[in-house]
Structure formats: C-alpha cells, structure tokens
N, C-alpha and C. Protein backbone atom coordinates (compact mmCIF):
# COMPACT_ATOMS: atom_id res chain seq x y z
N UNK A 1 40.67 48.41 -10.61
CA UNK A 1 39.71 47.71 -11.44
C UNK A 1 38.52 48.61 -11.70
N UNK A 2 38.13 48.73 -12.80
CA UNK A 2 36.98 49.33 -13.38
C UNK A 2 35.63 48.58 -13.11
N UNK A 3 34.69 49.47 -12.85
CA UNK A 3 33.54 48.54 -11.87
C UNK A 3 32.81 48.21 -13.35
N UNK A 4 31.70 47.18 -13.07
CA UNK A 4 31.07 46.52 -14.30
C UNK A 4 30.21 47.48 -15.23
N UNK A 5 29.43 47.29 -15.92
CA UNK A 5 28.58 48.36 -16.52
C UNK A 5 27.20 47.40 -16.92
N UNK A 6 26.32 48.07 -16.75
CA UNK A 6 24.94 47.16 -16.42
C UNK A 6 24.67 46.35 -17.83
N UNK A 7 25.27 47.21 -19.06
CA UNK A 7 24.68 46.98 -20.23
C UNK A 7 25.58 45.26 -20.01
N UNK A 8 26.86 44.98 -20.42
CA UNK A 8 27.70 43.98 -19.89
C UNK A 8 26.74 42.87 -18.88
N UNK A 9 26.40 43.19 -18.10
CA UNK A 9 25.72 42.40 -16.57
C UNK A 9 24.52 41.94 -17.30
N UNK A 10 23.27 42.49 -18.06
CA UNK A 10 22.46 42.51 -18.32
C UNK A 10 22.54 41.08 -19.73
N UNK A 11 23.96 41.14 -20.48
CA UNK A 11 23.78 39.82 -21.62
C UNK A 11 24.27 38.15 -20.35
N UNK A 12 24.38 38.48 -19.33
CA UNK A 12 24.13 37.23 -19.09
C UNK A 12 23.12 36.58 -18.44
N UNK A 13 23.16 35.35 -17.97
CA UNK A 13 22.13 34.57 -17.73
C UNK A 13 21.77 34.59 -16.35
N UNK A 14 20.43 34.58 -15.67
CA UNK A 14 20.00 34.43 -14.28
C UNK A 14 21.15 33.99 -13.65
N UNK A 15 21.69 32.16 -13.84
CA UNK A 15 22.48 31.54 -13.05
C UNK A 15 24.04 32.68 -13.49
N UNK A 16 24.61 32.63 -14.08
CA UNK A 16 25.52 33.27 -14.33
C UNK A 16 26.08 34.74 -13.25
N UNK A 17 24.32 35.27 -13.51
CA UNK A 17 24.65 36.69 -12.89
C UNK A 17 24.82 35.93 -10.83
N UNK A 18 24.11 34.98 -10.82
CA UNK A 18 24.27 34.48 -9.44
C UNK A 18 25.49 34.28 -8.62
N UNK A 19 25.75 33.51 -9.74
CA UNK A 19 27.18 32.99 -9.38
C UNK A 19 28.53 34.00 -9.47
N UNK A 20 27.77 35.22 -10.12
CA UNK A 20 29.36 36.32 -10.20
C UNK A 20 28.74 37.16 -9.05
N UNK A 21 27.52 37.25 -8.43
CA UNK A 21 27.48 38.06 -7.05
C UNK A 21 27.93 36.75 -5.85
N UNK A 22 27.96 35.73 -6.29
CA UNK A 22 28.83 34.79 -5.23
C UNK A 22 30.22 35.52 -5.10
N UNK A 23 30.81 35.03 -5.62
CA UNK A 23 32.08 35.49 -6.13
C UNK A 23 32.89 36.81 -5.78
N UNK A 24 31.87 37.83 -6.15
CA UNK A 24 32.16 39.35 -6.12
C UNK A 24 32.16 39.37 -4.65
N UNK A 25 31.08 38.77 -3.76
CA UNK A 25 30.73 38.79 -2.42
C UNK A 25 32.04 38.24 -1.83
N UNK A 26 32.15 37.38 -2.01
CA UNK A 26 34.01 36.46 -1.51
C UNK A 26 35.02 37.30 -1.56
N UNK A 27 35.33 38.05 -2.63
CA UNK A 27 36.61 39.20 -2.66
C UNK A 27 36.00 39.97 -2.13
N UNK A 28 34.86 40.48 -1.77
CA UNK A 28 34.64 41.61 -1.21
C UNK A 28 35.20 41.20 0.17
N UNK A 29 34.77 40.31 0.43
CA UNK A 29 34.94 39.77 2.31
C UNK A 29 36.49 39.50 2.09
N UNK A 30 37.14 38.85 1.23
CA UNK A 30 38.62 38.96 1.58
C UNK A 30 39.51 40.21 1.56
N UNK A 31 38.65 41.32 0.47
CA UNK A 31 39.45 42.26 0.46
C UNK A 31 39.32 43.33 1.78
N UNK A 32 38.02 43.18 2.46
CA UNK A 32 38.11 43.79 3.21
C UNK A 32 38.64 43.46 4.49
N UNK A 33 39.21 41.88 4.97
CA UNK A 33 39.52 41.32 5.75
C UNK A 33 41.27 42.12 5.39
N UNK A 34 41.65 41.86 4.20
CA UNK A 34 43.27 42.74 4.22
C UNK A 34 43.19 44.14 4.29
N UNK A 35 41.88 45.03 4.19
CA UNK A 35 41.86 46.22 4.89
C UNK A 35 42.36 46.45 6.07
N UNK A 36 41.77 45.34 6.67
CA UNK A 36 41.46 45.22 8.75
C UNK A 36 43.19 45.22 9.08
N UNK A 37 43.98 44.75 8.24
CA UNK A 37 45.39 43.76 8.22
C UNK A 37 45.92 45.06 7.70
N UNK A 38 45.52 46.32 7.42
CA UNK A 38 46.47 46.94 6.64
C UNK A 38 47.53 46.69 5.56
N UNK A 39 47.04 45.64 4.85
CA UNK A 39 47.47 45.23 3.68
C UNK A 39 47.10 45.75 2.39
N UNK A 40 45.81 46.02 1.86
CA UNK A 40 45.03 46.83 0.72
C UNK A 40 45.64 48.06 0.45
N UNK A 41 46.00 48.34 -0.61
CA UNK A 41 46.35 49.07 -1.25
C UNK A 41 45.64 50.25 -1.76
N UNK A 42 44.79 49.57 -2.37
CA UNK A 42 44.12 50.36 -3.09
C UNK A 42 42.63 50.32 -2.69
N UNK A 43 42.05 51.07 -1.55
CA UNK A 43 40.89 51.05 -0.75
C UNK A 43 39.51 51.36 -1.66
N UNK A 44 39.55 52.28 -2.74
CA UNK A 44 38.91 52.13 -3.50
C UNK A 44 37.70 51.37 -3.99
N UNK A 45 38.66 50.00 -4.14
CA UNK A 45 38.05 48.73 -4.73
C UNK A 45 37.00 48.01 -3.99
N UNK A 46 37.00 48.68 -2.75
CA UNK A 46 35.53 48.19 -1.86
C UNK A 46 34.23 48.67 -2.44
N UNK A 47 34.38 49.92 -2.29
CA UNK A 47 33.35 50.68 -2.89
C UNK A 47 33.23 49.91 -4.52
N UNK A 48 34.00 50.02 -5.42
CA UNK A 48 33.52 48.91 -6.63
C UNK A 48 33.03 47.87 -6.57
N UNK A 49 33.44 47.09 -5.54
CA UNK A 49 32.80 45.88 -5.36
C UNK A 49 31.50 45.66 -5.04
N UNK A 50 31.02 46.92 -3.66
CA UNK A 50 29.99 46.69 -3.58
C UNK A 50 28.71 47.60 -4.23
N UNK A 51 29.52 48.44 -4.97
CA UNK A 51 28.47 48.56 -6.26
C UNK A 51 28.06 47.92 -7.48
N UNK A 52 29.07 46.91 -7.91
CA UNK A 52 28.61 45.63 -8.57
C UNK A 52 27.66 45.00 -7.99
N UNK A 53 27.83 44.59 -6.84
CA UNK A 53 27.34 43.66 -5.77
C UNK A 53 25.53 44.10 -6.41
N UNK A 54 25.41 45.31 -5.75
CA UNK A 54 24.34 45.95 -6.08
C UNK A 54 23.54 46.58 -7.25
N UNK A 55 24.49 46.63 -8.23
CA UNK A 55 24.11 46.46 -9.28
C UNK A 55 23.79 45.12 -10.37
N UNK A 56 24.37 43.98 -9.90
CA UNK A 56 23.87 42.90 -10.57
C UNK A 56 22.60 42.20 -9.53
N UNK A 57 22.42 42.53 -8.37
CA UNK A 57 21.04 42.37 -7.85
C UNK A 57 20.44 43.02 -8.16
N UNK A 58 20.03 44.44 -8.22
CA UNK A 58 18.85 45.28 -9.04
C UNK A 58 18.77 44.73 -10.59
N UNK A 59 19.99 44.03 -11.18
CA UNK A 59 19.43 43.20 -12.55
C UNK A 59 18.28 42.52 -12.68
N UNK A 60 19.13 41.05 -11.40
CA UNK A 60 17.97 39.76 -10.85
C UNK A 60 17.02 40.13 -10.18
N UNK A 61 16.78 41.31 -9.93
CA UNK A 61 15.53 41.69 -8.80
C UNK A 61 14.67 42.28 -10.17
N UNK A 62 14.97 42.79 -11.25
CA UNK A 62 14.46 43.58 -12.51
C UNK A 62 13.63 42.48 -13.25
N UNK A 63 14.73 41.09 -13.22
CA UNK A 63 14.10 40.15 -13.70
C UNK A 63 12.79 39.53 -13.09
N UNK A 64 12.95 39.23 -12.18
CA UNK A 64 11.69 38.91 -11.50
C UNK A 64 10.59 39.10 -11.67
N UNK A 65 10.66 41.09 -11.35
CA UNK A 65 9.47 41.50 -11.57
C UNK A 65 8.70 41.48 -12.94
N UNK A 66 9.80 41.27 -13.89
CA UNK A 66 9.47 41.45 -15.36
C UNK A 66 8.86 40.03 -16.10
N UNK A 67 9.00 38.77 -14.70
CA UNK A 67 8.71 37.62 -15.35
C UNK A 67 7.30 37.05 -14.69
C-alpha cells in the first residue's frame, strides 16, 4: 500500500481526518499483532502506517494553531 500524501489528507474535514487516524491506529495494532504471530508479509506497511498516523496529526495539530 502506498502511504497517503498530505495534499489528499489536507481536502478533508477535522472529524473525518479523526476518524481515519482512529482507524489507521486499529490496523496498525492488528498488523503489528500478526507481526508478533509471524504472519505479515509484507513488514513494510508498519512503517506506512505510522507515517500516516503522523502525518494526518501534524495536519490537525496545523489546524489548531491556524484557528
């Protein structure tokens, strides 16, 4: 999976962006739980995840300051 791109992250809405770092946070914790299991495949996708993770909070944290 190709990680997000800020411009993308940036047309949606406060609640929106919330609810997809919910989300992103959940597969992150499951995918890394089938790490532990030697199941994951493709190890990669952690590191994507939690640069989304962190990139759609420096969005909502952008917003803040800007409001």
């Amino acid at each position: 999976m190709k990680p997000r791109k800020a411009q993308d992250l940036r047309e949606l809405t406060d609640q929106e962006l919330m609810n997809l770092v919910e989300e992103t946070q959940e597969t992150l914790a499951n995918q890394r739980f089938q790490n532990e299991l030697k199941q994951l495949q493709d190890t990669a996708y952690l590191k994507i995840l939690k640069s989304d993770i962190a990139r759609m909070k420096s969005i909502l944290n952008e917003r803040k300051v800007n409001a």
